[in-house]
PDB file of N, CA and C in Angstrom:
ATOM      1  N   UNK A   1      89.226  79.780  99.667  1.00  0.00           N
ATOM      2  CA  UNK A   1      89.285  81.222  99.772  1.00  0.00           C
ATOM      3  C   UNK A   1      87.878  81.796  99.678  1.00  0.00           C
ATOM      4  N   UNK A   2      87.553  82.849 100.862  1.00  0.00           N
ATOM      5  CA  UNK A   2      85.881  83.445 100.689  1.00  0.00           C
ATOM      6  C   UNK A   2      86.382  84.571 100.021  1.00  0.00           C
ATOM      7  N   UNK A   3      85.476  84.560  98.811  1.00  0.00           N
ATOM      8  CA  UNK A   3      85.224  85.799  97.680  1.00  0.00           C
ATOM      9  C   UNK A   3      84.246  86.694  98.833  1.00  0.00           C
ATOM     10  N   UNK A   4      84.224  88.205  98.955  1.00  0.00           N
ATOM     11  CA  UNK A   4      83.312  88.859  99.694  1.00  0.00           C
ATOM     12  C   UNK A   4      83.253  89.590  98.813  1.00  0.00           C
ATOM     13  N   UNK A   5      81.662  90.097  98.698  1.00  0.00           N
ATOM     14  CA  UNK A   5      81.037  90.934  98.028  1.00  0.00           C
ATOM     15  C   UNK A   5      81.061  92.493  98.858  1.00  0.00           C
ATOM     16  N   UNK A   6      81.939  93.315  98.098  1.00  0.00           N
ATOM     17  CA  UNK A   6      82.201  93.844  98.674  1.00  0.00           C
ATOM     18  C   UNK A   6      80.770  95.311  98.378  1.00  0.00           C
ATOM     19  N   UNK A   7      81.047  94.859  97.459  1.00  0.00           N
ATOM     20  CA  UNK A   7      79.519  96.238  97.300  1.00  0.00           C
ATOM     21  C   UNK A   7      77.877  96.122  97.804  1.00  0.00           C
ATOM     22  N   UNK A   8      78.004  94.929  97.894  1.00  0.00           N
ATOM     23  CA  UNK A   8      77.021  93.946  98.977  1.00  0.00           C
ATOM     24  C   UNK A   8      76.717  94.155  99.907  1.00  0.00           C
ATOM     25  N   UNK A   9      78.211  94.115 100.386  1.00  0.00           N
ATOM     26  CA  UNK A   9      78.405  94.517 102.117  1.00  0.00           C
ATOM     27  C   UNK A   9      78.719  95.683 102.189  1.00  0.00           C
ATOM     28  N   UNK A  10      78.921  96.852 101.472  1.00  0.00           N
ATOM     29  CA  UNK A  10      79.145  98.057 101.966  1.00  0.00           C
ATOM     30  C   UNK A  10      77.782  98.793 101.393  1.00  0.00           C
ATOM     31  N   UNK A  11      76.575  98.182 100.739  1.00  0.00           N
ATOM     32  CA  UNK A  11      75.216  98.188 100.852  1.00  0.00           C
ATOM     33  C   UNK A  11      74.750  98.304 101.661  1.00  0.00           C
ATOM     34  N   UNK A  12      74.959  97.189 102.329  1.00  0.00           N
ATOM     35  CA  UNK A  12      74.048  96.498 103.950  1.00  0.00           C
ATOM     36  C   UNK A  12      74.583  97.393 104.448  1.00  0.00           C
ATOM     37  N   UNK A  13      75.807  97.918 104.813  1.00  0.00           N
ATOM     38  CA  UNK A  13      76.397  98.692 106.151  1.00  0.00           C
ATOM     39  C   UNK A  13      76.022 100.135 105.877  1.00  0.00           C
ATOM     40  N   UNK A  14      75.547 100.322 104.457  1.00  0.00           N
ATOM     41  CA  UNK A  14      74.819 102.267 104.828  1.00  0.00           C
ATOM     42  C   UNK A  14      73.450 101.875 104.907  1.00  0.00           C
ATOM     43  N   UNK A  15      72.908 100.908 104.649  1.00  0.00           N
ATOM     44  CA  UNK A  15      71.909 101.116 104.837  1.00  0.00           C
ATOM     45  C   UNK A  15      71.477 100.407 106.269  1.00  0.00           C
ATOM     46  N   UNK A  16      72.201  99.782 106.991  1.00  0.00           N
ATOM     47  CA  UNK A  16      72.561  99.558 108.583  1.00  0.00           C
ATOM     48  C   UNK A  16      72.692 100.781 109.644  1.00  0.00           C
ATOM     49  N   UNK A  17      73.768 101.385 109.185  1.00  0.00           N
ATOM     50  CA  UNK A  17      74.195 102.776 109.775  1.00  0.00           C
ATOM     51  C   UNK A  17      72.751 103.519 108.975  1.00  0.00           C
ATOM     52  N   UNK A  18      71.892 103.950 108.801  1.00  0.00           N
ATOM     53  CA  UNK A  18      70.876 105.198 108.559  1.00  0.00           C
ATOM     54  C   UNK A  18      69.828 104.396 109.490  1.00  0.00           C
ATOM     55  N   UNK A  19      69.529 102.904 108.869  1.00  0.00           N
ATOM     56  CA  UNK A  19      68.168 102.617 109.589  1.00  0.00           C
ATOM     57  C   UNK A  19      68.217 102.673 111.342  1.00  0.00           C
ATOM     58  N   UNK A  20      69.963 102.518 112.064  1.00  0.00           N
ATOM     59  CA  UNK A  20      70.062 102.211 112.985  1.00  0.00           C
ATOM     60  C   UNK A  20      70.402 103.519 113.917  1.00  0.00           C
ATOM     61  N   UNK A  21      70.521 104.481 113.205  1.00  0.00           N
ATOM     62  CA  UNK A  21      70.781 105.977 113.757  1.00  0.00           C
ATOM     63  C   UNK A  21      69.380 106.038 114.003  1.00  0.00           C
ATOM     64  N   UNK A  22      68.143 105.604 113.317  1.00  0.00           N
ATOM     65  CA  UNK A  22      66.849 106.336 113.609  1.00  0.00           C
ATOM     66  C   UNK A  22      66.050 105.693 114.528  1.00  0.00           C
ATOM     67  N   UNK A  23      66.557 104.066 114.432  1.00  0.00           N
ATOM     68  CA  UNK A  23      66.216 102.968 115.640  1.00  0.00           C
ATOM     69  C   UNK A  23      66.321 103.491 117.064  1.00  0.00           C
ATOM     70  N   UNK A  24      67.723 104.306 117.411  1.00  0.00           N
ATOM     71  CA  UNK A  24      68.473 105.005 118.161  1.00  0.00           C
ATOM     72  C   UNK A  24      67.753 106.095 119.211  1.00  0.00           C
ATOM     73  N   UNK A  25      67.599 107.248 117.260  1.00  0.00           N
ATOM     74  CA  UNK A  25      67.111 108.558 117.876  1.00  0.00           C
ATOM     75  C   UNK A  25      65.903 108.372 118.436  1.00  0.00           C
ATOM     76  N   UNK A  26      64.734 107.452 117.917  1.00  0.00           N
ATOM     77  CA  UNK A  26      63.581 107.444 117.847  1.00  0.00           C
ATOM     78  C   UNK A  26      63.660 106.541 119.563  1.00  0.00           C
ATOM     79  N   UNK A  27      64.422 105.818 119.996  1.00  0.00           N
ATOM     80  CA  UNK A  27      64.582 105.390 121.413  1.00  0.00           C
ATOM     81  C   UNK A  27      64.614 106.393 122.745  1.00  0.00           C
ATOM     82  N   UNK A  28      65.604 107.258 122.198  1.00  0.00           N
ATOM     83  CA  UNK A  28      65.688 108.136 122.962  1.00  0.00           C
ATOM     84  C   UNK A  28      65.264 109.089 123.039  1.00  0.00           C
ATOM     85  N   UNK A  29      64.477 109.467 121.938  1.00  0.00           N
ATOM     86  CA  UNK A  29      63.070 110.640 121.942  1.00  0.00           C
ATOM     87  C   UNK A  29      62.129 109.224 122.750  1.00  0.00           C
ATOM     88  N   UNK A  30      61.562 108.432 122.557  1.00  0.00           N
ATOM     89  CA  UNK A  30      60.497 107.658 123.250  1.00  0.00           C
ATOM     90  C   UNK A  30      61.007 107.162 124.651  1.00  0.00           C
ATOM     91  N   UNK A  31      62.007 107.732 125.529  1.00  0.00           N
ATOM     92  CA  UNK A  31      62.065 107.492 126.334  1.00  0.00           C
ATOM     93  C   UNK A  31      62.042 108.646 126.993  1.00  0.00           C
ATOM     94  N   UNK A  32      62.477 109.569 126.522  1.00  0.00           N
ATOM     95  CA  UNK A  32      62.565 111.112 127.338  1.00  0.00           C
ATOM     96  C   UNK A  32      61.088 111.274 127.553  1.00  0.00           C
ATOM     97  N   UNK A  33      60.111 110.813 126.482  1.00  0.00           N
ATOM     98  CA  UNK A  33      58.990 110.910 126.661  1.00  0.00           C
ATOM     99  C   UNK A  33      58.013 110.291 127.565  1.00  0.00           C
ATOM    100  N   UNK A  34      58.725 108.675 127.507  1.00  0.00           N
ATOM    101  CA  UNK A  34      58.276 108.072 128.401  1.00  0.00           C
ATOM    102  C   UNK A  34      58.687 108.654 129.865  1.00  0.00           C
ATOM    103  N   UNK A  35      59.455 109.180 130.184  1.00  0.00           N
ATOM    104  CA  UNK A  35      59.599 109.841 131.368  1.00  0.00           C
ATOM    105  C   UNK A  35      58.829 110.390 132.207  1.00  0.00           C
ATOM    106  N   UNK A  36      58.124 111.213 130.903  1.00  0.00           N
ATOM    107  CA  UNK A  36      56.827 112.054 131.461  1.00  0.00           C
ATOM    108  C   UNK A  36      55.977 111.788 131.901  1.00  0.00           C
ATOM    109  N   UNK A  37      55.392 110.670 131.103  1.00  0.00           N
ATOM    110  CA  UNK A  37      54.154 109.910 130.743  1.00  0.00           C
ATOM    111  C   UNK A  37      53.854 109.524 131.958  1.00  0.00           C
ATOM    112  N   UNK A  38      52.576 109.521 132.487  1.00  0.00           N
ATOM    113  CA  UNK A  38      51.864 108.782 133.286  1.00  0.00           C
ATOM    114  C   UNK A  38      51.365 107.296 133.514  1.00  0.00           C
ATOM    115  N   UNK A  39      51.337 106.652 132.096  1.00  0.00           N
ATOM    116  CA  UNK A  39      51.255 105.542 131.361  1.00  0.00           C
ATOM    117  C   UNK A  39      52.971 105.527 130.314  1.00  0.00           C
ATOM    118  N   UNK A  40      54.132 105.085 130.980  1.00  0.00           N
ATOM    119  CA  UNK A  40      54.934 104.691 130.214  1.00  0.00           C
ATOM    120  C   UNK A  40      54.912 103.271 129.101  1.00  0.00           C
ATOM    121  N   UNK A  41      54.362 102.669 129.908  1.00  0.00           N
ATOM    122  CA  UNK A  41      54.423 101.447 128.949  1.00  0.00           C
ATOM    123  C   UNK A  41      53.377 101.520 126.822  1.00  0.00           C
ATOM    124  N   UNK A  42      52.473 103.091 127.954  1.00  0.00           N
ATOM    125  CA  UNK A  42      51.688 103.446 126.380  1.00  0.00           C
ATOM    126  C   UNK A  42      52.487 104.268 125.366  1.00  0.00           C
ATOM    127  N   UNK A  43      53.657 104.565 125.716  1.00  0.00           N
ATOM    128  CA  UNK A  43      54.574 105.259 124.850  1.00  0.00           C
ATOM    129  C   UNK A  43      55.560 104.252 124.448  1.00  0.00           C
ATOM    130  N   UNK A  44      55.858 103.540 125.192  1.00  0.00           N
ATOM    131  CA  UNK A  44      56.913 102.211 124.931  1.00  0.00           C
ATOM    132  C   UNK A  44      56.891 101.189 124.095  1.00  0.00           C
ATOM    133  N   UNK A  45      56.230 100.567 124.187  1.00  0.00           N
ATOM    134  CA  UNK A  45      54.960  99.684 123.527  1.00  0.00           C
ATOM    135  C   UNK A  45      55.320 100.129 121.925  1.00  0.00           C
ATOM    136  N   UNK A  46      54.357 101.068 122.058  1.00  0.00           N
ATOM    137  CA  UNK A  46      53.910 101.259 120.225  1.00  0.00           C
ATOM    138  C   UNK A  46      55.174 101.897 119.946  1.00  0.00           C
ATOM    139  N   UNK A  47      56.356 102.210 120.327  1.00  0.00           N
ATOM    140  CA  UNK A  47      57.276 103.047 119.948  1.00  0.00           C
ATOM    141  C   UNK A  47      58.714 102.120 119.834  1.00  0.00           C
ATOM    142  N   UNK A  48      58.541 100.605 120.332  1.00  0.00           N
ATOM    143  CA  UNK A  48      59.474  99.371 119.886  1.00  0.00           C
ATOM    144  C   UNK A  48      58.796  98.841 118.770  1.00  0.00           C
ATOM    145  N   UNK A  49      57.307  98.753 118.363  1.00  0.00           N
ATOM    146  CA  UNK A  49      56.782  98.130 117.670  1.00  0.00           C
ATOM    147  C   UNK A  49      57.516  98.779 115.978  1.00  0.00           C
ATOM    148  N   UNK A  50      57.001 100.185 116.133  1.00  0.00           N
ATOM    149  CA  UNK A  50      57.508 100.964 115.059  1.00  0.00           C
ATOM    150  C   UNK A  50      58.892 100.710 114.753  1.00  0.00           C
ATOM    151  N   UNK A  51      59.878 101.063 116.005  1.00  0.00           N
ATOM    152  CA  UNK A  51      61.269 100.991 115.828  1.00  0.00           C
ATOM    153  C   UNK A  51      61.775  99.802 114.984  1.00  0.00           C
ATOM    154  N   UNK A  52      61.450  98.297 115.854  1.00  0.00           N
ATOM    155  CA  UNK A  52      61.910  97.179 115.666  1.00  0.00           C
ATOM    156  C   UNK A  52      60.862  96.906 113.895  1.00  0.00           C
ATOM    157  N   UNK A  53      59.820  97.298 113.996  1.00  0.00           N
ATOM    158  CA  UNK A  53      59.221  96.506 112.629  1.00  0.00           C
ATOM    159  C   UNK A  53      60.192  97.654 111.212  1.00  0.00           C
ATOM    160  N   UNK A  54      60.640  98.840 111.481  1.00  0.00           N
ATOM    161  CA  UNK A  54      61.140  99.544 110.795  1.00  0.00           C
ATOM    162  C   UNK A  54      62.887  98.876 110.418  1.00  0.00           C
ATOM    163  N   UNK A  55      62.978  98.606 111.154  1.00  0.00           N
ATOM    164  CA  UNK A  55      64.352  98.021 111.199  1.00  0.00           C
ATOM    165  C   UNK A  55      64.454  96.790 110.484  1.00  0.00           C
ATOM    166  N   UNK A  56      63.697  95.355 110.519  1.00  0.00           N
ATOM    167  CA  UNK A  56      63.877  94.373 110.036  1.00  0.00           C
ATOM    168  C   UNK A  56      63.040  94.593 108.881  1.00  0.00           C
ATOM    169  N   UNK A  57      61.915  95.311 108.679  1.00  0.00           N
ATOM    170  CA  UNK A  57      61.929  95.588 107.226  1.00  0.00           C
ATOM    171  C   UNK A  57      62.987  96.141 106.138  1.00  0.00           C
ATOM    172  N   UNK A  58      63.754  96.768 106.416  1.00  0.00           N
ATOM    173  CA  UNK A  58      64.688  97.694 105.780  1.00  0.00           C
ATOM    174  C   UNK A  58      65.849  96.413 105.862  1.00  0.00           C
ATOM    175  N   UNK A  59      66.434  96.158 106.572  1.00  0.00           N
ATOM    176  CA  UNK A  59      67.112  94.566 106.494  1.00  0.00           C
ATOM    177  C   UNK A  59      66.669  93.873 105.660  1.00  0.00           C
ATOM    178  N   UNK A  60      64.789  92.995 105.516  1.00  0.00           N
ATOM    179  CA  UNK A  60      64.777  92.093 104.924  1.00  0.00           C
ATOM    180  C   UNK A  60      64.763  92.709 102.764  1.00  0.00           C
ATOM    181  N   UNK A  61      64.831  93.956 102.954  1.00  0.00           N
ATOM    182  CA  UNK A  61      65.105  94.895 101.737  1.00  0.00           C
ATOM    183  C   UNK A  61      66.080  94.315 101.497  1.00  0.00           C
ATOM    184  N   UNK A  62      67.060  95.038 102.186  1.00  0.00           N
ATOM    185  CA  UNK A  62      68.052  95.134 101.511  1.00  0.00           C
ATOM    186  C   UNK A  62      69.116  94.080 101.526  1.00  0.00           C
ATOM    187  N   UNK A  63      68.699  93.455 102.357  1.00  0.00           N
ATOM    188  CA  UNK A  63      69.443  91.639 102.034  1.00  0.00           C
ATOM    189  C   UNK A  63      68.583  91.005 101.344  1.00  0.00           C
ATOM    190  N   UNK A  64      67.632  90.954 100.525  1.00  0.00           N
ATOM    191  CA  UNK A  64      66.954  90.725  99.201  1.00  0.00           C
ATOM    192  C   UNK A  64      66.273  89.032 100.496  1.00  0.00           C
ATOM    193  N   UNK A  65      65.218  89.487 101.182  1.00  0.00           N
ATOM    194  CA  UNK A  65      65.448  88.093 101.936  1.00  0.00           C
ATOM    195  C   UNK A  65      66.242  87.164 102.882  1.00  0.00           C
ATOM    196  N   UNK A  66      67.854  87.848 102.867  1.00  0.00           N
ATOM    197  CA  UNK A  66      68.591  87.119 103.480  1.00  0.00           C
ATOM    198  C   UNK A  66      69.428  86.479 102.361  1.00  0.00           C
ATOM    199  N   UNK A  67      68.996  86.544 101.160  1.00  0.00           N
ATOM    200  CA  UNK A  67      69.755  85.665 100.223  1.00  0.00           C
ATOM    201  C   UNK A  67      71.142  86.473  99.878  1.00  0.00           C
ATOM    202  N   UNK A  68      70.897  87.611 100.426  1.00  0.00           N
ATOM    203  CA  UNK A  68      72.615  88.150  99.932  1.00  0.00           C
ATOM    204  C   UNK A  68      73.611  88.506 101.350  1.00  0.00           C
ATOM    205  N   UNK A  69      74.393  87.084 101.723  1.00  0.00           N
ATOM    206  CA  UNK A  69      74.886  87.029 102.976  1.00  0.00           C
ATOM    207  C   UNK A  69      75.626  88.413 103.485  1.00  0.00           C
ATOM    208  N   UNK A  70      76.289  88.832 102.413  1.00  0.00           N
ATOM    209  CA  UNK A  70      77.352  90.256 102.864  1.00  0.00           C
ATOM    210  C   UNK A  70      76.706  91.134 103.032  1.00  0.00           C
ATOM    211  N   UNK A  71      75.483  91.779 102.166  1.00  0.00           N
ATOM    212  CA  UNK A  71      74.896  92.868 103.065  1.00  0.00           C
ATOM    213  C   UNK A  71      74.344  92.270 103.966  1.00  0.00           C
ATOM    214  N   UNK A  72      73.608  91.155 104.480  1.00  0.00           N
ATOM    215  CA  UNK A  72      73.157  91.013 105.770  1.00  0.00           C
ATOM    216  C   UNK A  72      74.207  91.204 106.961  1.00  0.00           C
ATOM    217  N   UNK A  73      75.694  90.496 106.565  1.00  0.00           N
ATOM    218  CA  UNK A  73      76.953  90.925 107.372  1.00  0.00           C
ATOM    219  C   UNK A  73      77.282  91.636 107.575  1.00  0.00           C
ATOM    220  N   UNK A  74      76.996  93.181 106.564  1.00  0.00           N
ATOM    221  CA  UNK A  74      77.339  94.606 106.231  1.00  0.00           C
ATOM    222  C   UNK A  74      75.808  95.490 107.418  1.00  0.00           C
ATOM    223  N   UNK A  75      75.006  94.688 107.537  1.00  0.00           N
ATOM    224  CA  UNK A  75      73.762  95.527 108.251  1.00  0.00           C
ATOM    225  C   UNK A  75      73.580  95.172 109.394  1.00  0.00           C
ATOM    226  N   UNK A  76      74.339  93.944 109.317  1.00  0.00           N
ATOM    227  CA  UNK A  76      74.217  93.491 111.009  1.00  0.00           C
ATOM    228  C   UNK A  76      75.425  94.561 111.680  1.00  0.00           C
ATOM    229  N   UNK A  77      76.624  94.391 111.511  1.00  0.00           N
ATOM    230  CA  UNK A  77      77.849  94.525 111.650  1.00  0.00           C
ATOM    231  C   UNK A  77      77.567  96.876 111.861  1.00  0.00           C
ATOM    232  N   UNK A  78      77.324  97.107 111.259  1.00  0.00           N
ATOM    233  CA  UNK A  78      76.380  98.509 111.449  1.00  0.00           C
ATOM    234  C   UNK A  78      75.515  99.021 112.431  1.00  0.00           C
ATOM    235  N   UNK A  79      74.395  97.825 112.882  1.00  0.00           N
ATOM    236  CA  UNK A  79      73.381  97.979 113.925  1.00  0.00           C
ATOM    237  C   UNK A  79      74.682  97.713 115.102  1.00  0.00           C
ATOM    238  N   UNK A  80      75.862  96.939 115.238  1.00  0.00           N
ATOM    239  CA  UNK A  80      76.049  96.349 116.284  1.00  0.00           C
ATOM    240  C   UNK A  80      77.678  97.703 116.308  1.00  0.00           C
ATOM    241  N   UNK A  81      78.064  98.950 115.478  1.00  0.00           N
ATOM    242  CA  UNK A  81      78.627  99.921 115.744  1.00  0.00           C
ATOM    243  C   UNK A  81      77.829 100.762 115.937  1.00  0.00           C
ATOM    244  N   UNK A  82      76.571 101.149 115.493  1.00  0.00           N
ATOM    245  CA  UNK A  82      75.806 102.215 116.130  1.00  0.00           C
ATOM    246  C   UNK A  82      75.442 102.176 117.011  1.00  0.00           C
ATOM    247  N   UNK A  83      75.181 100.960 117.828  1.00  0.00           N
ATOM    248  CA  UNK A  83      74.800 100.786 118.798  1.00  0.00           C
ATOM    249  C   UNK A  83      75.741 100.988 119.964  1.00  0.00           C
ATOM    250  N   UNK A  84      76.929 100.406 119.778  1.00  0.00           N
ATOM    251  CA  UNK A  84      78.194 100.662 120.823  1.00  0.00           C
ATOM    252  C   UNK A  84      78.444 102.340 121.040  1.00  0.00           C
ATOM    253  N   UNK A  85      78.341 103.063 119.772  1.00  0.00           N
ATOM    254  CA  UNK A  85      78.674 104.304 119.535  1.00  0.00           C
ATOM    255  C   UNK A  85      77.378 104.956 120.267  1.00  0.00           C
ATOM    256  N   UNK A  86      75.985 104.690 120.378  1.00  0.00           N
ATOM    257  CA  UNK A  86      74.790 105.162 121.153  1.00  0.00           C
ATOM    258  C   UNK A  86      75.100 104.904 122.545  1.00  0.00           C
ATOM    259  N   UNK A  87      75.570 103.619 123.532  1.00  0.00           N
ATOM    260  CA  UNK A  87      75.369 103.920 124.973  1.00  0.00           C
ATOM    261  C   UNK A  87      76.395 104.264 124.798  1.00  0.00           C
ATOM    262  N   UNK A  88      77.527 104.452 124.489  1.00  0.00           N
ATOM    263  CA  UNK A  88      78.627 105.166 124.420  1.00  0.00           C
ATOM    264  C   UNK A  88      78.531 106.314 125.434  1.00  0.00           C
ATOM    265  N   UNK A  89      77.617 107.277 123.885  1.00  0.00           N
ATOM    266  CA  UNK A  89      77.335 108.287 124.273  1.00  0.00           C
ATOM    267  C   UNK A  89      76.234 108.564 125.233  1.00  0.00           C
ATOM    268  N   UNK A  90      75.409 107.689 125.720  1.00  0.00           N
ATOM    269  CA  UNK A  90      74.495 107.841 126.640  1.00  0.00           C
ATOM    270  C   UNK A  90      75.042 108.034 127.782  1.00  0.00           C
ATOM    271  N   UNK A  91      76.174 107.082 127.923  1.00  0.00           N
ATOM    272  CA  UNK A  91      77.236 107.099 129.187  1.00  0.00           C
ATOM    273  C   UNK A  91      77.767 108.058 130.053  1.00  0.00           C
ATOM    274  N   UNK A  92      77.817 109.152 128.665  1.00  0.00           N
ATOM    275  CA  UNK A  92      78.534 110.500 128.992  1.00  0.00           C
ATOM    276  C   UNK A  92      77.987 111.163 129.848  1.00  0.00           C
ATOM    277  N   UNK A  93      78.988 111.616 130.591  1.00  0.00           N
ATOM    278  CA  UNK A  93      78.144 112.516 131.802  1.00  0.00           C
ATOM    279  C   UNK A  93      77.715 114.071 130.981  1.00  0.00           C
ATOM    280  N   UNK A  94      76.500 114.166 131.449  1.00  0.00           N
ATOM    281  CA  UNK A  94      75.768 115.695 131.003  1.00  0.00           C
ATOM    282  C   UNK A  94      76.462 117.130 131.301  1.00  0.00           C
ATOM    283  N   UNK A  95      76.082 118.073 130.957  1.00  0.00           N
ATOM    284  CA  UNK A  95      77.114 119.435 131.876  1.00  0.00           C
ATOM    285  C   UNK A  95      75.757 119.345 133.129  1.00  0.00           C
ATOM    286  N   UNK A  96      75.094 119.133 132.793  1.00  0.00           N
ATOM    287  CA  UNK A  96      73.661 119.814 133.962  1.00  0.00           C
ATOM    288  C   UNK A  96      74.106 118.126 135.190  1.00  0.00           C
ATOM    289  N   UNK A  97      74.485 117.432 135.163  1.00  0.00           N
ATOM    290  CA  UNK A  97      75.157 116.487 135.889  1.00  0.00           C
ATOM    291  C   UNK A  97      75.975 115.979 136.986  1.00  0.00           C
ATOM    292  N   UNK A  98      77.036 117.262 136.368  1.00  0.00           N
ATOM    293  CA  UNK A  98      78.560 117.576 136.683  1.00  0.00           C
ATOM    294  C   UNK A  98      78.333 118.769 138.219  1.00  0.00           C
TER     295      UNK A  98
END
């Protein structure tokens, strides 16, 4: 029988769901931007670096290393609903679209 830590994993998963809403927003502000840009790849670039190094820091937090399997299960399991729930909504058709 697996004992699950349940406060562990419902650790990892708020702190999954906040870091991964900003992974998100901060994508889609750096792409609207990149739009503009004349040099996209100079907005792109430093703006995955931030995203992605922000993200697995806050992971290797709060799974103490990896040594505490359920919040890592609880933060993975978070990045991989915010994420469904983001192109989701990217999907959506705009009113200016229609």
């Amino acid at each position: 029988m697996v004992i699950i830590d349940w406060p562990g994993a419902l650790m990892g998963f708020g702190a999954g769901v906040v870091v991964s809403i900003l992974y998100f927003a901060g994508l889609a502000v750096t792409v609207r931007v990149a739009l503009g840009a004349s040099r996209p790849s100079s907005v792109l670039l430093p703006s995955a670096l931030v995203r992605i190094g922000l993200l697995l820091s806050v992971g290797w937090l709060v799974t103490a290393g990896v040594t505490l399997p359920w919040a890592f299960a609880g933060y993975g399991l978070a990045f991989f609903l915010v994420r469904l729930f983001a192109t989701t909504l990217a999907r959506l058709p705009r009113p200016e679209d229609i």
